[in-house]
Protein backbone atom coordinates (compact mmCIF):
# COMPACT_ATOMS: atom_id res chain seq x y z
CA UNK A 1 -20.45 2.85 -20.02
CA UNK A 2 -18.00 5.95 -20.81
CA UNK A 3 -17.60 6.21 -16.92
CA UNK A 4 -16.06 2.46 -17.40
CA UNK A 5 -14.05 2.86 -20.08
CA UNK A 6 -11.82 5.99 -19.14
CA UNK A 7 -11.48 3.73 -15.38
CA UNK A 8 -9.92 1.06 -16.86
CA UNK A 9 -8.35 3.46 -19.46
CA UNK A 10 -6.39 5.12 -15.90
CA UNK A 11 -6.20 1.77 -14.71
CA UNK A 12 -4.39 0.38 -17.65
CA UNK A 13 -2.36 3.51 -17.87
CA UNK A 14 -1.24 3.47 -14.12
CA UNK A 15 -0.22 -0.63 -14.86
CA UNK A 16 2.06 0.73 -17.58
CA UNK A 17 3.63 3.39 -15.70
CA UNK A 18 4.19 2.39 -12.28
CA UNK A 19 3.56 -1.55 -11.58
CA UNK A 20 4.36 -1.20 -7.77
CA UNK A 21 2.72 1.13 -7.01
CA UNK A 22 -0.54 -0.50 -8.58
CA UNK A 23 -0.05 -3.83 -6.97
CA UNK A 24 0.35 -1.75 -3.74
CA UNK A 25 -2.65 0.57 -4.04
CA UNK A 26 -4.70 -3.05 -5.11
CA UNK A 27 -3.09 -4.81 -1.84
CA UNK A 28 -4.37 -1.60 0.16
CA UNK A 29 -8.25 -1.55 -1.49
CA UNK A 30 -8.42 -5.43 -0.34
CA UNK A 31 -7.36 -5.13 3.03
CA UNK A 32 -9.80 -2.05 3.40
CA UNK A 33 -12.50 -4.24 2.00
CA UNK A 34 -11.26 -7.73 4.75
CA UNK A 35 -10.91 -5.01 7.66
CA UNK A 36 -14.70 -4.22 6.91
CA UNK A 37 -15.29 -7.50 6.59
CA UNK A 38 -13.75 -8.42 9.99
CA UNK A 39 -15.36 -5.30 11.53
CA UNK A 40 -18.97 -6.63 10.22
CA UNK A 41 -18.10 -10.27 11.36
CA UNK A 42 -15.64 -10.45 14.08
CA UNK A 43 -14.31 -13.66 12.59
CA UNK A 44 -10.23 -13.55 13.03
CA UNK A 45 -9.53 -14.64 9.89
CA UNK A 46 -10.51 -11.85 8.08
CA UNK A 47 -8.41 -9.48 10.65
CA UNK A 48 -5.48 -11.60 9.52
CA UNK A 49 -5.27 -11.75 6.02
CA UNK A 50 -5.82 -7.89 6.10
CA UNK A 51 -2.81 -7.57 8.32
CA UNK A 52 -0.65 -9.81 5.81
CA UNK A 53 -1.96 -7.31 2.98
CA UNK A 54 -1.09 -4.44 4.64
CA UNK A 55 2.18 -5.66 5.72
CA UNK A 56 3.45 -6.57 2.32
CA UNK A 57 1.87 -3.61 0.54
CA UNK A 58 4.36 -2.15 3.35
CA UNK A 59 7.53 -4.01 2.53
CA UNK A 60 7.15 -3.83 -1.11
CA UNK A 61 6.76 -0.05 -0.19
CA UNK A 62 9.66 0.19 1.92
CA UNK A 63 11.36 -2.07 -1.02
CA UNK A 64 10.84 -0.41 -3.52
CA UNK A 65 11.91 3.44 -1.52
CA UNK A 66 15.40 1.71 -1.22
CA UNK A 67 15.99 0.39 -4.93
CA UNK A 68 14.51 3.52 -6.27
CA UNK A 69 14.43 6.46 -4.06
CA UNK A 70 11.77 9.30 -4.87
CA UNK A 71 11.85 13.20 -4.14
CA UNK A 72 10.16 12.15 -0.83
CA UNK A 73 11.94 8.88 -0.16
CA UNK A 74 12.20 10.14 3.76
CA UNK A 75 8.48 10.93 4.68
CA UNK A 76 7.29 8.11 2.97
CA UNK A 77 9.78 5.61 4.92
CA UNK A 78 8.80 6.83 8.06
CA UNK A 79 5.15 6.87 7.05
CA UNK A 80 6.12 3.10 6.17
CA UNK A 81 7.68 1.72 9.68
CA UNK A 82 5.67 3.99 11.92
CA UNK A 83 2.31 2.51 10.45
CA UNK A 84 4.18 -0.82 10.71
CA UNK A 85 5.07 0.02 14.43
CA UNK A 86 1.75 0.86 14.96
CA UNK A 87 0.23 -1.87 13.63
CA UNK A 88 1.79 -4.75 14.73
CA UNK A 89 1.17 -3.16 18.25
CA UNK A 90 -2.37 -2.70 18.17
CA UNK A 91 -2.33 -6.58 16.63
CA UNK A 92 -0.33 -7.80 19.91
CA UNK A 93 -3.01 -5.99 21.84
CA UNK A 94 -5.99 -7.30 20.54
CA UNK A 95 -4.72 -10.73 19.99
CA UNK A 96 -3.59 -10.59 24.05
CA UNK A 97 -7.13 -8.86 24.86
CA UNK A 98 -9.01 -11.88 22.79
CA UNK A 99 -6.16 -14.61 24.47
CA UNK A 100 -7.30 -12.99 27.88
CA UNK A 101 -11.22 -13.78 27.12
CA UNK A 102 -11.27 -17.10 26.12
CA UNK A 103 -8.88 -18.59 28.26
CA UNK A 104 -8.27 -16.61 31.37
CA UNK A 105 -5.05 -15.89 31.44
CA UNK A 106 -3.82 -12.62 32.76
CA UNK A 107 -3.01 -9.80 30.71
CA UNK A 108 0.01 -8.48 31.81
């Protein structure tokens, strides 16, 4: 039970201090939990409400890097749009690769 405790102690403690950063790192633990869901079940719309998580835990990054800049405002903005980049790339791909199986039309 002590384990508990000092957890939601940090977690209480991290609420106070840095609110963003919270609501990001939640945002980021559920779309790790819906991409293992989608990886388990192949349904779609798991795949896509993990994408919408991890695209707004990116803009409220990217947000919050321009309203208040930190020691290491640059990595972390180009951390931000290069997994952005990436991501909505790989998404066009498998969304064109799945288009491509069910109804035939070519890929490219």
């Amino acid at each position: 039970m002590r384990h508990w405790q000092l957890w939601w102690h940090d977690w209480v403690l991290a609420a106070r201090q840095d609110p963003p950063r919270l609501v990001e790192g939640t945002m980021l633990g559920l779309a790790s939990v819906l991409c293992a869901t989608w990886f388990v079940s192949q349904q779609w719309q798991f795949l896509l409400l993990c994408l919408n998580y991890i695209i707004g835990a990116i803009a409220s990054i990217l947000v919050r890097e321009f309203i208040t800049p930190s020691a290491h405002t640059q990595p972390i903005r180009l951390t931000a749009i290069f997994s952005l980049v990436l991501l909505l790339t790989l998404t066009h791909f498998y969304f064109t690769k799945v288009l491509h199986f069910y109804t035939g039309i070519p890929l490219f």
